[in-house]
Protein backbone atom coordinates (compact mmCIF):
# COMPACT_ATOMS: atom_id res chain seq x y z
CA UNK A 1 0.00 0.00 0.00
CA UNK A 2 1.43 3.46 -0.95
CA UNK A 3 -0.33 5.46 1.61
CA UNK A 4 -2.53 7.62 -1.14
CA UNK A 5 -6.23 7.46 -0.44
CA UNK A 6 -8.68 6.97 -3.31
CA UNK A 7 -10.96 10.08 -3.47
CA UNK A 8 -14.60 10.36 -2.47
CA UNK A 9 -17.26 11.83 -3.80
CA UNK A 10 -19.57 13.91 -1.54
CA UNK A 11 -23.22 13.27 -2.20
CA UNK A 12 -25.97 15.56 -1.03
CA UNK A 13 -28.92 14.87 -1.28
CA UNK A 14 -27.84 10.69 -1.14
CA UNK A 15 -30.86 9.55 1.33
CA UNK A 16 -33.85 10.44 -1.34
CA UNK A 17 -35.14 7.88 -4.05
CA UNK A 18 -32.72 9.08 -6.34
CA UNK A 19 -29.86 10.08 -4.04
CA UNK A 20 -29.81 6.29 -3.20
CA UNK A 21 -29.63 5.41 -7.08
CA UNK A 22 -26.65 7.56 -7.31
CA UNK A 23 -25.09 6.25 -3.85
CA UNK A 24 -25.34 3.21 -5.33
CA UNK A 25 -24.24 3.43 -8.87
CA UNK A 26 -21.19 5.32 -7.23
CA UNK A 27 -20.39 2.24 -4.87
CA UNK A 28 -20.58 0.28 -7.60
CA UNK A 29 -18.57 1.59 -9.75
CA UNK A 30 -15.72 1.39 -6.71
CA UNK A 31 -15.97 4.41 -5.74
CA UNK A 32 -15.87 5.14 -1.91
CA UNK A 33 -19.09 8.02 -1.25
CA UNK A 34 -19.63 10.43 1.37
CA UNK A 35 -23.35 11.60 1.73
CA UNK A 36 -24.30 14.25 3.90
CA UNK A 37 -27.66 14.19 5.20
CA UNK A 38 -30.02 15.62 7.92
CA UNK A 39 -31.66 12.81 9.32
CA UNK A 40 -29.78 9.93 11.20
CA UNK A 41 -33.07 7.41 10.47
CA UNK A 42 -32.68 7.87 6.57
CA UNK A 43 -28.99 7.93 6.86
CA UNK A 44 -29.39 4.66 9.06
CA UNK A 45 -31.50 3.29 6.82
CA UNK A 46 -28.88 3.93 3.95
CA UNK A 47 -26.31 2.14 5.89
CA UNK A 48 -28.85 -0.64 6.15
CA UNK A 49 -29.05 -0.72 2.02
CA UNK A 50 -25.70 -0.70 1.17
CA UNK A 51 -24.65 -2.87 4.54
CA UNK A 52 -22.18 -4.61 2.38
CA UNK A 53 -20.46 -1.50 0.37
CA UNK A 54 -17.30 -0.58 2.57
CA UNK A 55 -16.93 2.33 0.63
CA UNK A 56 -20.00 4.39 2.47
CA UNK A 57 -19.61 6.50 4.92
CA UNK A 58 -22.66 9.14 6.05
CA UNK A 59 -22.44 12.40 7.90
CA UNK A 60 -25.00 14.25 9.62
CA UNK A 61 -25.06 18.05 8.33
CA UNK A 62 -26.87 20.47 6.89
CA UNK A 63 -26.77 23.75 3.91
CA UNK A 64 -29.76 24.61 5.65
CA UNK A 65 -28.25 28.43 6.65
CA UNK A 66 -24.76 29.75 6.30
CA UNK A 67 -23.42 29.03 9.64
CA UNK A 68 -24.51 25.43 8.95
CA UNK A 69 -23.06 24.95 5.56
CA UNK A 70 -19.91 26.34 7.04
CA UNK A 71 -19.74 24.03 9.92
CA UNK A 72 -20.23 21.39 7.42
CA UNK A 73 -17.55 22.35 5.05
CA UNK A 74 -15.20 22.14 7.60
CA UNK A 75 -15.99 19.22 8.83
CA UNK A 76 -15.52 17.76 5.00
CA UNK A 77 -12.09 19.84 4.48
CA UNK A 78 -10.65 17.84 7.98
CA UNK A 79 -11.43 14.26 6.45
CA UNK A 80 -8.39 12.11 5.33
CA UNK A 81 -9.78 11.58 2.27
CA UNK A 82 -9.66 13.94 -1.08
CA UNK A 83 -12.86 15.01 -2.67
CA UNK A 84 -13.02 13.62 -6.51
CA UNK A 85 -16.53 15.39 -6.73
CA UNK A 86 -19.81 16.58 -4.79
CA UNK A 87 -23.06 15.77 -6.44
CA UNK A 88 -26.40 17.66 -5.37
């Protein structure tokens, strides 16, 4: 292992009907997803549908007001991994 993490893609949006679709088609085209989301059940629930995709992780935020997108971005910025692209 080199030590260079594969980036993520940050997914907004990811806990809808078609969030999930794109969660999914991201996962499984080996691509590890981040999705951002402001309700622990439906990000639970995602969890629960992709149970066997390493390659999701879920955060709870929000873009709701400025204070909260900001909190959120730097909350992103501090992960280990690099962002390939966000998708909203």
């Amino acid at each position: 292992m080199n030590g260079i993490l594969t980036p993520e893609v940050l997914v907004l949006g990811g806990t809808g009907a078609v969030g999930q679709g794109v969660v999914g088609a991201l996962l499984e085209a080996g691509s590890p997803v981040l999705v951002v989301g402001r309700d622990p059940g439906r990000l639970a629930a995602l969890h629960e549908l992709f149970a066997d995709e390493p390659g999701l992780q879920t955060m709870l935020g929000s873009l709701s007001d400025d204070g909260s997108a900001r909190v959120l971005a730097e909350r992103v910025a501090q992960r280990p991994r690099p962002l390939a692209a966000v998708v909203a």
